[in-house]
Protein backbone atom coordinates (compact mmCIF):
# COMPACT_ATOMS: atom_id res chain seq x y z
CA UNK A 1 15.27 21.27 -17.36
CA UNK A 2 16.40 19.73 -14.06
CA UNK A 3 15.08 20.61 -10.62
CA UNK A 4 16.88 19.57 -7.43
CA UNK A 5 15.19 19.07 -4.19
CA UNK A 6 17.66 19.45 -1.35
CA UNK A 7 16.37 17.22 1.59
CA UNK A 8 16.97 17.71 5.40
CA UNK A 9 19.45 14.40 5.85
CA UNK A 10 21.34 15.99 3.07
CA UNK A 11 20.54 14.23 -0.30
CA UNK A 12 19.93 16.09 -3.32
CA UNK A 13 16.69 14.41 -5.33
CA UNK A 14 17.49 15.53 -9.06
CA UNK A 15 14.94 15.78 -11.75
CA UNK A 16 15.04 15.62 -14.84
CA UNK A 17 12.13 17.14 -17.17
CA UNK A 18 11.72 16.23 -20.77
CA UNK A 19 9.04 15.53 -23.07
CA UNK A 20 9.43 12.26 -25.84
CA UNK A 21 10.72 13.10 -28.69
CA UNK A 22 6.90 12.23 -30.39
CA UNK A 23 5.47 14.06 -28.04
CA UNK A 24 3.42 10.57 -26.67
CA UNK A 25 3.44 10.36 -22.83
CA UNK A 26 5.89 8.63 -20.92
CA UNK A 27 5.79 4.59 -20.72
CA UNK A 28 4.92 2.61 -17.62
CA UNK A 29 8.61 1.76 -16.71
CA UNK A 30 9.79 5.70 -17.57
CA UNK A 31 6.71 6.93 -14.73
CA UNK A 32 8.09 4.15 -12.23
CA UNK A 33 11.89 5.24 -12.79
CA UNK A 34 10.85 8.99 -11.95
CA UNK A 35 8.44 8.02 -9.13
CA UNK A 36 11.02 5.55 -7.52
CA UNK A 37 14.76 6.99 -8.56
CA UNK A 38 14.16 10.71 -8.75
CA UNK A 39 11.20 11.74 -6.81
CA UNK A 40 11.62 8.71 -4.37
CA UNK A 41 8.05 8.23 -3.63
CA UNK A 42 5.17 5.95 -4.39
CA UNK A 43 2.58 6.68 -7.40
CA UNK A 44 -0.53 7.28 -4.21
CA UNK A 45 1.94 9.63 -2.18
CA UNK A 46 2.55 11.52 -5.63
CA UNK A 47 -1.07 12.13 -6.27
CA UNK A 48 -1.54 13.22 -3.36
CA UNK A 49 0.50 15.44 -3.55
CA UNK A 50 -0.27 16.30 -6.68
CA UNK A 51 -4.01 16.90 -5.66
CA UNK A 52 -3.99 17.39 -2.05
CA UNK A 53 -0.98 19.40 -1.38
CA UNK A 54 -0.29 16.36 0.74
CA UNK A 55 3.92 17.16 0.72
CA UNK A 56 5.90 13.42 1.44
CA UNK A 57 7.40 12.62 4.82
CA UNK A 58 11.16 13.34 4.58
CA UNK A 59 12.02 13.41 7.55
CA UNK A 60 12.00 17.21 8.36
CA UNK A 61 11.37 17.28 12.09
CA UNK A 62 7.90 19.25 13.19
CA UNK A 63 7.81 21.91 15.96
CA UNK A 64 6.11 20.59 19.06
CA UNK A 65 2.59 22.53 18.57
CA UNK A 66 2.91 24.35 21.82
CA UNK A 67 6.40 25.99 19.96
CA UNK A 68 6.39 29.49 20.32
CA UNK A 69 6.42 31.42 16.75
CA UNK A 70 9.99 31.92 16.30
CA UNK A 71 9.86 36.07 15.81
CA UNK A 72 7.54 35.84 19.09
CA UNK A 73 10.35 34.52 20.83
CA UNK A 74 12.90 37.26 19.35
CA UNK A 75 10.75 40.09 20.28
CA UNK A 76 10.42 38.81 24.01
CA UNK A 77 14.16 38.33 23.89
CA UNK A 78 15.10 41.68 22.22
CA UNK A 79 12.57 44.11 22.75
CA UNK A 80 10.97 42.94 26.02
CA UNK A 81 15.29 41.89 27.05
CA UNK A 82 13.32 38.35 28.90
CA UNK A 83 16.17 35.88 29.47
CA UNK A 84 16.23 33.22 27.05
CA UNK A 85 15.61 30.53 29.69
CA UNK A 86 12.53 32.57 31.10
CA UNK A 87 10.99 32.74 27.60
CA UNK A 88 12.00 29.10 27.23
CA UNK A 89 9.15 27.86 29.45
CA UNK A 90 6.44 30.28 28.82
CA UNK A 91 3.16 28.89 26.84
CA UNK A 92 1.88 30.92 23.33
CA UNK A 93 -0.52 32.69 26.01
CA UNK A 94 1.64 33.92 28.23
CA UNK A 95 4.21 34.96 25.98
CA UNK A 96 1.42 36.99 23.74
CA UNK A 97 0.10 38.54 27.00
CA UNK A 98 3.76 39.67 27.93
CA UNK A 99 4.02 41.08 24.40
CA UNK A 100 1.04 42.61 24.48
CA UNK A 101 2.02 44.58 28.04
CA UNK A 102 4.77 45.45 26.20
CA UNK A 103 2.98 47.06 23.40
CA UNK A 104 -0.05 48.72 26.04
CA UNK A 105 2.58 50.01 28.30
CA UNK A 106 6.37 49.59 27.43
CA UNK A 107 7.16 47.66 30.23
């Protein structure tokens, strides 16, 4: 079976899983091809992963952490009809207080 991993710059990482014919485990050299050629990451990054949940750096960019929740920001716009550049500079508290005068009183 082969799994592909489309990544934000655009590369596909393909890989390939298959068990030895005598069912033994995979040689050194085999794990480092994987690791390095297919999954692109180290054997500690992989673990933890693995273990952790720890998901590799690949270059997806983060939201700022004062980003407001992206269906936040559609409600505002579409429901509460805010300008896009007025709900643009608003913190996460005052756009949930706006949308919660919304809710109270429809205005």
């Amino acid at each position: 079976m082969t799994y592909e991993l489309d990544l934000p710059d655009g590369r596909i990482l393909p890989t390939r899983i298959s068990h030895p014919v005598d069912r033994s485990t995979y040689g050194r050299s085999m794990w480092s091809h994987i690791l390095r050629d297919q999954l692109q990451v180290d054997e500690t990054t992989f673990w933890a992963c693995v273990k952790d949940g720890a998901v590799p750096d690949r270059g997806t960019p983060r939201p700022p952490s004062n980003a407001l929740p992206a269906d936040l920001v559609q409600l505002l716009i579409s429901k509460v009809r805010l300008d896009e550049a007025e709900v643009a500079v608003m913190s996460k508290e005052d756009a949930m207080a706006r949308m919660q005068k919304y809710w109270a009183e429809g205005v």
